[in-house]
PDB file of N, CA and C in Angstrom:
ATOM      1  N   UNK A   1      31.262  49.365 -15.688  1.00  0.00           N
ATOM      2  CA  UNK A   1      30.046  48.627 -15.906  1.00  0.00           C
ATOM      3  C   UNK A   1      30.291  47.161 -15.547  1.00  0.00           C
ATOM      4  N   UNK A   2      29.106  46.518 -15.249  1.00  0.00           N
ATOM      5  CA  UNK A   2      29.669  45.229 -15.051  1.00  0.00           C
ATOM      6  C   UNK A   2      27.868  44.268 -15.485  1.00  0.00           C
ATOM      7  N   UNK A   3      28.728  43.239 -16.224  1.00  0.00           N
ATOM      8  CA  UNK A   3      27.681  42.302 -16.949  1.00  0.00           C
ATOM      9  C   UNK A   3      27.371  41.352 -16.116  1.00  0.00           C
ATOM     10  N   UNK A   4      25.825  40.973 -15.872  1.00  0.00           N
ATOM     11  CA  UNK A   4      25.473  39.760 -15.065  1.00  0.00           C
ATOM     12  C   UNK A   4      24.660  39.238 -15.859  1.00  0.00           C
ATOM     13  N   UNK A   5      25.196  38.093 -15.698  1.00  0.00           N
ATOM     14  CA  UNK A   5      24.660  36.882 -16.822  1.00  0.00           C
ATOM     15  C   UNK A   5      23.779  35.864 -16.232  1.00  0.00           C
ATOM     16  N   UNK A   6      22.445  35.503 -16.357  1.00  0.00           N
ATOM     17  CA  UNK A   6      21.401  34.620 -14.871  1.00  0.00           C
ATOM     18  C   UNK A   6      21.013  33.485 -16.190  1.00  0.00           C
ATOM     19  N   UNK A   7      20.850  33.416 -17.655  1.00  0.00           N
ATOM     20  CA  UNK A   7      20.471  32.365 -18.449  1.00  0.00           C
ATOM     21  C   UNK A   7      21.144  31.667 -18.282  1.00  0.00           C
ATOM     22  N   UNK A   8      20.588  30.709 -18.491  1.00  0.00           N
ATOM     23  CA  UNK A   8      21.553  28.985 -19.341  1.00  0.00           C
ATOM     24  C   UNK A   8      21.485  29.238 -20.498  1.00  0.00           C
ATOM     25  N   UNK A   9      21.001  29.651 -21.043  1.00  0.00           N
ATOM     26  CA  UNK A   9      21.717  29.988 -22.806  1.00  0.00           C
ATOM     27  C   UNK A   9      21.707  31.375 -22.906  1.00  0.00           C
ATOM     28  N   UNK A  10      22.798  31.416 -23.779  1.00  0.00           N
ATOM     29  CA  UNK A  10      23.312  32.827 -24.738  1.00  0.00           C
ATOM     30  C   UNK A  10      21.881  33.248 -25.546  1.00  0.00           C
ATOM     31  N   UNK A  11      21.448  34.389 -25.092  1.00  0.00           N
ATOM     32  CA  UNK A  11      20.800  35.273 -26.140  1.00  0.00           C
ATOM     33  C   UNK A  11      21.450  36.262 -26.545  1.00  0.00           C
ATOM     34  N   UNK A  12      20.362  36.699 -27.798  1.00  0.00           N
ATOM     35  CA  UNK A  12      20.963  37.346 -28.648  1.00  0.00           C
ATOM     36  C   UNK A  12      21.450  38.527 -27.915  1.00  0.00           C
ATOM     37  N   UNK A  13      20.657  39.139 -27.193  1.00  0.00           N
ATOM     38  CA  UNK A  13      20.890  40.285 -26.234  1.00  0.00           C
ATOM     39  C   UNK A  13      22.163  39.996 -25.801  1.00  0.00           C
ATOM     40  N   UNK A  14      22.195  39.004 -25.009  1.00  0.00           N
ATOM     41  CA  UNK A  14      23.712  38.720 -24.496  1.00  0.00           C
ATOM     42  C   UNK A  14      24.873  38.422 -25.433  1.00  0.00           C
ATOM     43  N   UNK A  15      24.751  38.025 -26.334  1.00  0.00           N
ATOM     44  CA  UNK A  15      25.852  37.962 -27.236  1.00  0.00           C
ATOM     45  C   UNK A  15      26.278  39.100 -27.670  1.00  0.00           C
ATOM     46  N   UNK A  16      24.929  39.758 -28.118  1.00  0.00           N
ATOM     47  CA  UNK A  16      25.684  41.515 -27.916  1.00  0.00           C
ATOM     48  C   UNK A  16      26.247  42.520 -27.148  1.00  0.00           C
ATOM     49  N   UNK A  17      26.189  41.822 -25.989  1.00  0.00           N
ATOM     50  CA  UNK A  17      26.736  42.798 -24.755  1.00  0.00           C
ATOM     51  C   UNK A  17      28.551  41.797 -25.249  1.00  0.00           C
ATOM     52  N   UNK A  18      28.283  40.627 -25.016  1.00  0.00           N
ATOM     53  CA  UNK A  18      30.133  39.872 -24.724  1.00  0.00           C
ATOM     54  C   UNK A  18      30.163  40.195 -25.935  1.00  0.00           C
ATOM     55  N   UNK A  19      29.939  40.698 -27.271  1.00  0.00           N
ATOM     56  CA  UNK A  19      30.833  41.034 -28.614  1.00  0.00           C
ATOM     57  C   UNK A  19      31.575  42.647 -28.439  1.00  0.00           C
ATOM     58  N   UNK A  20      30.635  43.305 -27.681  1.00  0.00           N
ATOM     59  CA  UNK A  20      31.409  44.880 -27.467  1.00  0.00           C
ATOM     60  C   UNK A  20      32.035  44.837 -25.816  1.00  0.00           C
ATOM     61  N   UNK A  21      31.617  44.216 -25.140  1.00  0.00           N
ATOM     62  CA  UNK A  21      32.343  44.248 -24.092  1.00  0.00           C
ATOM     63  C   UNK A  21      34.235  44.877 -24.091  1.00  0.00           C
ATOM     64  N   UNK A  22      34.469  45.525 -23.208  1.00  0.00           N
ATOM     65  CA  UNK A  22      35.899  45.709 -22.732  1.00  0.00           C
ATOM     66  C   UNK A  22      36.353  44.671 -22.278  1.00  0.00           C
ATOM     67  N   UNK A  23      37.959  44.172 -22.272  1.00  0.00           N
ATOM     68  CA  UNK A  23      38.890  43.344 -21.865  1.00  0.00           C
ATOM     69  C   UNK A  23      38.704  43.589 -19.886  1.00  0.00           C
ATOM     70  N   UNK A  24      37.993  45.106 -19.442  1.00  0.00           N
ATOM     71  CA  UNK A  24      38.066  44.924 -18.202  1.00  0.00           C
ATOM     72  C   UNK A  24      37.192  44.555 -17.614  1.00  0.00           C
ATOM     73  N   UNK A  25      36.387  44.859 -18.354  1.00  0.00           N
ATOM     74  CA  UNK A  25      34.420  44.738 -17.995  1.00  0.00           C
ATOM     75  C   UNK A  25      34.294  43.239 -17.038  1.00  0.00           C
ATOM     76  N   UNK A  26      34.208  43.593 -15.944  1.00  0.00           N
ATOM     77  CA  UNK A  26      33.879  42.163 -15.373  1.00  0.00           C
ATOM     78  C   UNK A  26      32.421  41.572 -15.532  1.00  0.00           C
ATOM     79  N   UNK A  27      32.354  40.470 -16.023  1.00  0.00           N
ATOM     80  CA  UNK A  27      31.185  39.441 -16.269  1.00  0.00           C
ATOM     81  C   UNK A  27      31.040  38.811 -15.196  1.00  0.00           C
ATOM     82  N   UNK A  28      29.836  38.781 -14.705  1.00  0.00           N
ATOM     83  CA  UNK A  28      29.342  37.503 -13.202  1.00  0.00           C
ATOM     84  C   UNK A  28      28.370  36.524 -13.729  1.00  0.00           C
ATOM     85  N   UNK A  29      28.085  35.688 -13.306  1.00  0.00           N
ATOM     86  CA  UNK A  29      27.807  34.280 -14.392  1.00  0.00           C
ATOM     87  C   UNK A  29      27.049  33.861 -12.341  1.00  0.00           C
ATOM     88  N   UNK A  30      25.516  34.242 -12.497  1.00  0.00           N
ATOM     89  CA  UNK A  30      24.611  33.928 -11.578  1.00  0.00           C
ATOM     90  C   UNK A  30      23.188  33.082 -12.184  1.00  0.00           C
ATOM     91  N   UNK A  31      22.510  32.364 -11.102  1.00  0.00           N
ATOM     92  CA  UNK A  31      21.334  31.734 -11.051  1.00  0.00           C
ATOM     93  C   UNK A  31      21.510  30.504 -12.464  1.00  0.00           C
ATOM     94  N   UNK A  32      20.840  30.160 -13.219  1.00  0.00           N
ATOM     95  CA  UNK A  32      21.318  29.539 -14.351  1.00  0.00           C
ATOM     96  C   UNK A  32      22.593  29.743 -15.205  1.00  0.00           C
ATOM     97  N   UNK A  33      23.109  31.081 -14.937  1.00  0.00           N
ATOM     98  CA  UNK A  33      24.005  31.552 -16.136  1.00  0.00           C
ATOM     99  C   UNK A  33      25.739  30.722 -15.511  1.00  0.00           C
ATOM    100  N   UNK A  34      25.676  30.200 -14.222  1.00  0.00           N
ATOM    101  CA  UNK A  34      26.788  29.506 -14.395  1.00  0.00           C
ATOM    102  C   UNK A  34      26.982  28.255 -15.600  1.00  0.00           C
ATOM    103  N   UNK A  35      25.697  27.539 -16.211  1.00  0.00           N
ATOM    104  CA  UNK A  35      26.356  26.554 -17.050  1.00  0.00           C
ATOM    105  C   UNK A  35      26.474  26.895 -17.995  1.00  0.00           C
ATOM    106  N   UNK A  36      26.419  28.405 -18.746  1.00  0.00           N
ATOM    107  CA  UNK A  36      27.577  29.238 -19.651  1.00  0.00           C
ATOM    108  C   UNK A  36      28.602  29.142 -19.275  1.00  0.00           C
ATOM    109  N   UNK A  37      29.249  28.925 -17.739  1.00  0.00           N
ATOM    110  CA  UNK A  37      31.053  28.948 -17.540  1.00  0.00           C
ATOM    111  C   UNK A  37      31.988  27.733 -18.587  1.00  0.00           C
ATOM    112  N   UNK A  38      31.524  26.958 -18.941  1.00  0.00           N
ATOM    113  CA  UNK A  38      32.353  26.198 -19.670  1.00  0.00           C
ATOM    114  C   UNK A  38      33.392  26.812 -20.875  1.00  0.00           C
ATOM    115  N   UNK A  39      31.731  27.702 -21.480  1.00  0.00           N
ATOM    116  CA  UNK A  39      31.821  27.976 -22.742  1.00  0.00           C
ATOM    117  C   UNK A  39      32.365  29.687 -22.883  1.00  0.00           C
ATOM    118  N   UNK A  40      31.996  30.114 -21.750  1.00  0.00           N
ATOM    119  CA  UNK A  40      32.556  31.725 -21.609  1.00  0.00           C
ATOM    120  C   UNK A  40      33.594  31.679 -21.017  1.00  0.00           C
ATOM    121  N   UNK A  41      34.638  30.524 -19.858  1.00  0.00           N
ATOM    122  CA  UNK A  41      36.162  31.019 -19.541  1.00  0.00           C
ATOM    123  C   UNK A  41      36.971  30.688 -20.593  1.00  0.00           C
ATOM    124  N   UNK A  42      36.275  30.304 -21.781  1.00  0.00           N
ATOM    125  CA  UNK A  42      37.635  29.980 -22.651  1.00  0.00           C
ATOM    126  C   UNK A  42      37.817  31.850 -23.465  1.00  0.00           C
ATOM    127  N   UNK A  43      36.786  32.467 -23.517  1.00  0.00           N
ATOM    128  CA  UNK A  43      37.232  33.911 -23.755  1.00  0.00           C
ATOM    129  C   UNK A  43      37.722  34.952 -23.032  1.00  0.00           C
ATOM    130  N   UNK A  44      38.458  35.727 -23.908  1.00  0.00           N
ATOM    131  CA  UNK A  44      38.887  36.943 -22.806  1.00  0.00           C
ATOM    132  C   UNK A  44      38.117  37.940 -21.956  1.00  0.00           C
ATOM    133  N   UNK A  45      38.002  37.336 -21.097  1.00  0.00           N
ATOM    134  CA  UNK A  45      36.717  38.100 -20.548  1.00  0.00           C
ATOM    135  C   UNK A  45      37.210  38.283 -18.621  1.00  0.00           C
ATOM    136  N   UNK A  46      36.504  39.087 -18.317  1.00  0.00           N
ATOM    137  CA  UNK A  46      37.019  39.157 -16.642  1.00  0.00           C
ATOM    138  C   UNK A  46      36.212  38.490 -15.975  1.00  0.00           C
ATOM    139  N   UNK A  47      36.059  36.871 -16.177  1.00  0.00           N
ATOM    140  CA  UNK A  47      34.664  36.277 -14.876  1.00  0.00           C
ATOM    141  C   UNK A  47      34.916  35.834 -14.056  1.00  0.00           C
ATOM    142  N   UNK A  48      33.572  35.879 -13.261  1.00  0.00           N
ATOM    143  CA  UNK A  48      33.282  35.654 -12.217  1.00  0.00           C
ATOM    144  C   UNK A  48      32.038  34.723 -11.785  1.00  0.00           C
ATOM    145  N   UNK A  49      32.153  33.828 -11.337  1.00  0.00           N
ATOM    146  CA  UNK A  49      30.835  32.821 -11.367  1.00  0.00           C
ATOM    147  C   UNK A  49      30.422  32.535  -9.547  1.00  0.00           C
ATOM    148  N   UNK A  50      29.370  32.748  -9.363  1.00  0.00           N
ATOM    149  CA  UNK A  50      28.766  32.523  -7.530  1.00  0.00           C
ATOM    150  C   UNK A  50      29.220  31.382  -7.608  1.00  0.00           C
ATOM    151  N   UNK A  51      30.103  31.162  -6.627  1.00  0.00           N
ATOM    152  CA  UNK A  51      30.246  29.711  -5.913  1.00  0.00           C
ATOM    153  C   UNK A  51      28.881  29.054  -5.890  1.00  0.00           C
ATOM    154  N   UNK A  52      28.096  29.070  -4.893  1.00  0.00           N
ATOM    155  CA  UNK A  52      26.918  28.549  -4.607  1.00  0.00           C
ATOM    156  C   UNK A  52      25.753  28.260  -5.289  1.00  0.00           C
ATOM    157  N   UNK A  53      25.845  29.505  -6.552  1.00  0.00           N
ATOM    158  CA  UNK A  53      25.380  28.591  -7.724  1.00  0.00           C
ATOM    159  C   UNK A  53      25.779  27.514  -8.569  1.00  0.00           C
ATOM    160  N   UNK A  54      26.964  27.507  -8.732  1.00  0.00           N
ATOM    161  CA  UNK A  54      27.859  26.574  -9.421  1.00  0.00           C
ATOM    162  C   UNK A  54      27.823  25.499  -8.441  1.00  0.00           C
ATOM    163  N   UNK A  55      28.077  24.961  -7.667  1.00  0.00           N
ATOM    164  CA  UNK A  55      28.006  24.490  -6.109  1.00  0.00           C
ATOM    165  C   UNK A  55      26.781  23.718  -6.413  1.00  0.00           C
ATOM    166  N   UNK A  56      25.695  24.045  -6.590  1.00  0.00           N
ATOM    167  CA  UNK A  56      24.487  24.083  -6.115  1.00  0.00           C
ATOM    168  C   UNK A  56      23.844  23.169  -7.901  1.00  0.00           C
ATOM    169  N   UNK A  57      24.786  23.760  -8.754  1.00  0.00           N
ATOM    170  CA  UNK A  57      24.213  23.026 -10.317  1.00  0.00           C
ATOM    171  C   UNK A  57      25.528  22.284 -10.655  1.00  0.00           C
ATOM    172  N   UNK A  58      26.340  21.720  -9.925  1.00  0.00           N
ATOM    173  CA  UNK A  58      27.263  21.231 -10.319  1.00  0.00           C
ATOM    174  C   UNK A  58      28.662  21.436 -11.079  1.00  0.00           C
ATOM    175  N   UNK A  59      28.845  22.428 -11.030  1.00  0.00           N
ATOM    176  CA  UNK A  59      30.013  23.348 -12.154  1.00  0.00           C
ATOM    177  C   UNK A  59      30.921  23.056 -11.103  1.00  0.00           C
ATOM    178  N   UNK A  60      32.263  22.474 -11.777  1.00  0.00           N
ATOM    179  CA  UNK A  60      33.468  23.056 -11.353  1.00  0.00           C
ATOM    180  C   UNK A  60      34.001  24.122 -11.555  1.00  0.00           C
ATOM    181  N   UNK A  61      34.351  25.364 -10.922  1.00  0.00           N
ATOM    182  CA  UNK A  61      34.586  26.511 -11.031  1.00  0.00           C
ATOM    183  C   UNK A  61      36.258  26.504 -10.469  1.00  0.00           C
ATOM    184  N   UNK A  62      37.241  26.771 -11.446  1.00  0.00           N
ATOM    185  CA  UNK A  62      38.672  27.572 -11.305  1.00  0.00           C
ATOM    186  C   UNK A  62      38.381  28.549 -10.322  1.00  0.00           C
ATOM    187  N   UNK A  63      39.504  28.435  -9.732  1.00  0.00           N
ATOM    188  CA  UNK A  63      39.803  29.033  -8.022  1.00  0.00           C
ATOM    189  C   UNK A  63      39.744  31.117  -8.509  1.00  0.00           C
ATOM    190  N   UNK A  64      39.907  30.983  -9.753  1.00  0.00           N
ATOM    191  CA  UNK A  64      40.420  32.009 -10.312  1.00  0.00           C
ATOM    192  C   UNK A  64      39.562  33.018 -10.524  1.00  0.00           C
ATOM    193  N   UNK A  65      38.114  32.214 -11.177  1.00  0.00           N
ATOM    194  CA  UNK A  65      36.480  32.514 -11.408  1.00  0.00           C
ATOM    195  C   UNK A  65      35.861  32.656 -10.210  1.00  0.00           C
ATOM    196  N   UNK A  66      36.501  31.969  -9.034  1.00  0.00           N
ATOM    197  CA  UNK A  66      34.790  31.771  -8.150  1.00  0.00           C
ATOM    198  C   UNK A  66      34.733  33.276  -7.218  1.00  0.00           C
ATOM    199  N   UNK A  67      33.491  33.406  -7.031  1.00  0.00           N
ATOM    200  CA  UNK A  67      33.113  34.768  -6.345  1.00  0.00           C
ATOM    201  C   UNK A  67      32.160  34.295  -5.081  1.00  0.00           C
ATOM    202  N   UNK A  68      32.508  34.909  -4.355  1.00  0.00           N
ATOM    203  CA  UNK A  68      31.644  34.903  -2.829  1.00  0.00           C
ATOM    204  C   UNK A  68      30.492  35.551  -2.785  1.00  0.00           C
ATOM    205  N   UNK A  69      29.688  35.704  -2.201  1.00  0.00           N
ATOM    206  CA  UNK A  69      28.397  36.801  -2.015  1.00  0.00           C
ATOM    207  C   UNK A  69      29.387  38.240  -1.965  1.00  0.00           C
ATOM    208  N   UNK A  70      30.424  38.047  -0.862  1.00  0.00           N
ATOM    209  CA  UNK A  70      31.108  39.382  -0.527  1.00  0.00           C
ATOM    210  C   UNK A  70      31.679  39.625  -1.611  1.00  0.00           C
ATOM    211  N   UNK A  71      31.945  38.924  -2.104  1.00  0.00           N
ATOM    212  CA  UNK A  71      32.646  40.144  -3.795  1.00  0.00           C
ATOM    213  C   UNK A  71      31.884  40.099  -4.585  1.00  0.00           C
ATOM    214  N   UNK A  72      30.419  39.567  -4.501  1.00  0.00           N
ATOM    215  CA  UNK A  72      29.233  40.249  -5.818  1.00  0.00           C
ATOM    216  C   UNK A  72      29.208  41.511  -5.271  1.00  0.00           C
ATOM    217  N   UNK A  73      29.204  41.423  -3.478  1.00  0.00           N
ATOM    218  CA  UNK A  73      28.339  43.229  -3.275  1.00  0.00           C
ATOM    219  C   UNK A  73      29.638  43.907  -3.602  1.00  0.00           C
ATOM    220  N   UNK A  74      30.656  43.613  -3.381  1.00  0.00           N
ATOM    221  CA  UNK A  74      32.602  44.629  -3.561  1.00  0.00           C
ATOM    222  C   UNK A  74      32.139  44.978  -5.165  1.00  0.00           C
ATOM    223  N   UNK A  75      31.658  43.692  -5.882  1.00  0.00           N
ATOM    224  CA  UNK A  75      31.535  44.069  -7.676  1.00  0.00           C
ATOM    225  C   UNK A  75      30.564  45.215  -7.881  1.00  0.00           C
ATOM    226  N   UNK A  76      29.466  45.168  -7.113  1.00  0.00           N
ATOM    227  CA  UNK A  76      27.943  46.159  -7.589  1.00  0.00           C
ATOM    228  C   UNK A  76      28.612  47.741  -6.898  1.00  0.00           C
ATOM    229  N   UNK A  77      28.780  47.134  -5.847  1.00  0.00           N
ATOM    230  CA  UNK A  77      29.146  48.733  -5.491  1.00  0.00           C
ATOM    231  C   UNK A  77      30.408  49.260  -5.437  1.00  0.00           C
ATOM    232  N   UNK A  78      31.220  48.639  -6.749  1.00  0.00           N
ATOM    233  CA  UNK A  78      32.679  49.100  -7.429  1.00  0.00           C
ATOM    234  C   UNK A  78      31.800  49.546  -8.865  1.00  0.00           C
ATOM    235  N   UNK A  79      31.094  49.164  -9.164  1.00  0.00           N
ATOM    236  CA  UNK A  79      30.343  49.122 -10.708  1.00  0.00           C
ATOM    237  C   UNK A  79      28.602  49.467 -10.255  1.00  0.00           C
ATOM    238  N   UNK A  80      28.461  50.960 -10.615  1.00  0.00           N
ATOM    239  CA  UNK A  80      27.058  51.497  -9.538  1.00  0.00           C
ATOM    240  C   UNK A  80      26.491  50.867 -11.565  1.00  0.00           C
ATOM    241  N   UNK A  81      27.180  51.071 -12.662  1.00  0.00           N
ATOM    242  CA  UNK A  81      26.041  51.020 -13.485  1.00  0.00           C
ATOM    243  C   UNK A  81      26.394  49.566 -14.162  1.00  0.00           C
ATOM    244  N   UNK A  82      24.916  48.540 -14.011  1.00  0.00           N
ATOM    245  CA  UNK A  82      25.517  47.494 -14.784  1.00  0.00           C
ATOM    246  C   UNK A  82      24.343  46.903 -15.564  1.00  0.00           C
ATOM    247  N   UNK A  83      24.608  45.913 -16.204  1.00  0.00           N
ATOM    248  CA  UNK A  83      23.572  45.155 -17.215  1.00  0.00           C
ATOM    249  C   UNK A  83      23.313  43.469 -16.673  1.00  0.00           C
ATOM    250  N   UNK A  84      22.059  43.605 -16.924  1.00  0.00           N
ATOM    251  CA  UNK A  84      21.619  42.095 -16.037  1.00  0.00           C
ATOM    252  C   UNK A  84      21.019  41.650 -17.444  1.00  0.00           C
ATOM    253  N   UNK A  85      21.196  40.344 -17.956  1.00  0.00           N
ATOM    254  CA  UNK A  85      21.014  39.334 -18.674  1.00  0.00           C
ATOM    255  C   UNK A  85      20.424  37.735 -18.600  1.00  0.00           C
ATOM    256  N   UNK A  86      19.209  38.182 -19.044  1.00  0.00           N
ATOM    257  CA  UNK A  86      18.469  36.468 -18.446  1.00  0.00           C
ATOM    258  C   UNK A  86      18.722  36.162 -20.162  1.00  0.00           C
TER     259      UNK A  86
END
């Protein structure tokens, strides 16, 4: 499964997906939801944040986090079932 995160703030919905989440479960942090990266790489979590959004709203993104267009589509169609979060 894989979590995509598009808010600027944590809802409740979403807090309930990152409280049961797996250690493998990769998280992508798109459209608004990169200025959650501050506050979501300090947990154990597998993310991933669009360059070009971050880019684009100002986030410095760790070399470690950033994702290309080509590895959102490598992520969706490694992970056919996932959860989208505004």
């Amino acid at each position: 499964m894989l979590l995509v995160i598009r808010g600027a703030c944590a809802s409740i919905q979403q807090r309930r997906y990152l409280s049961e989440v797996e250690l493998n479960t990769p998280v992508l942090l798109i459209e608004d939801g990169v200025y959650q990266y501050a506050q979501l790489k300090q947990a154990a979590l597998t993310l991933y944040v669009n360059i070009n959004d971050g880019l684009a709203r100002g986030i410095d993104i760790e070399q470690s986090h950033r994702c290309a267009e080509s590895h959102m589509i490598e992520l969706t169609q490694k992970h056919p079932h996932w959860i989208d979060v505004k």
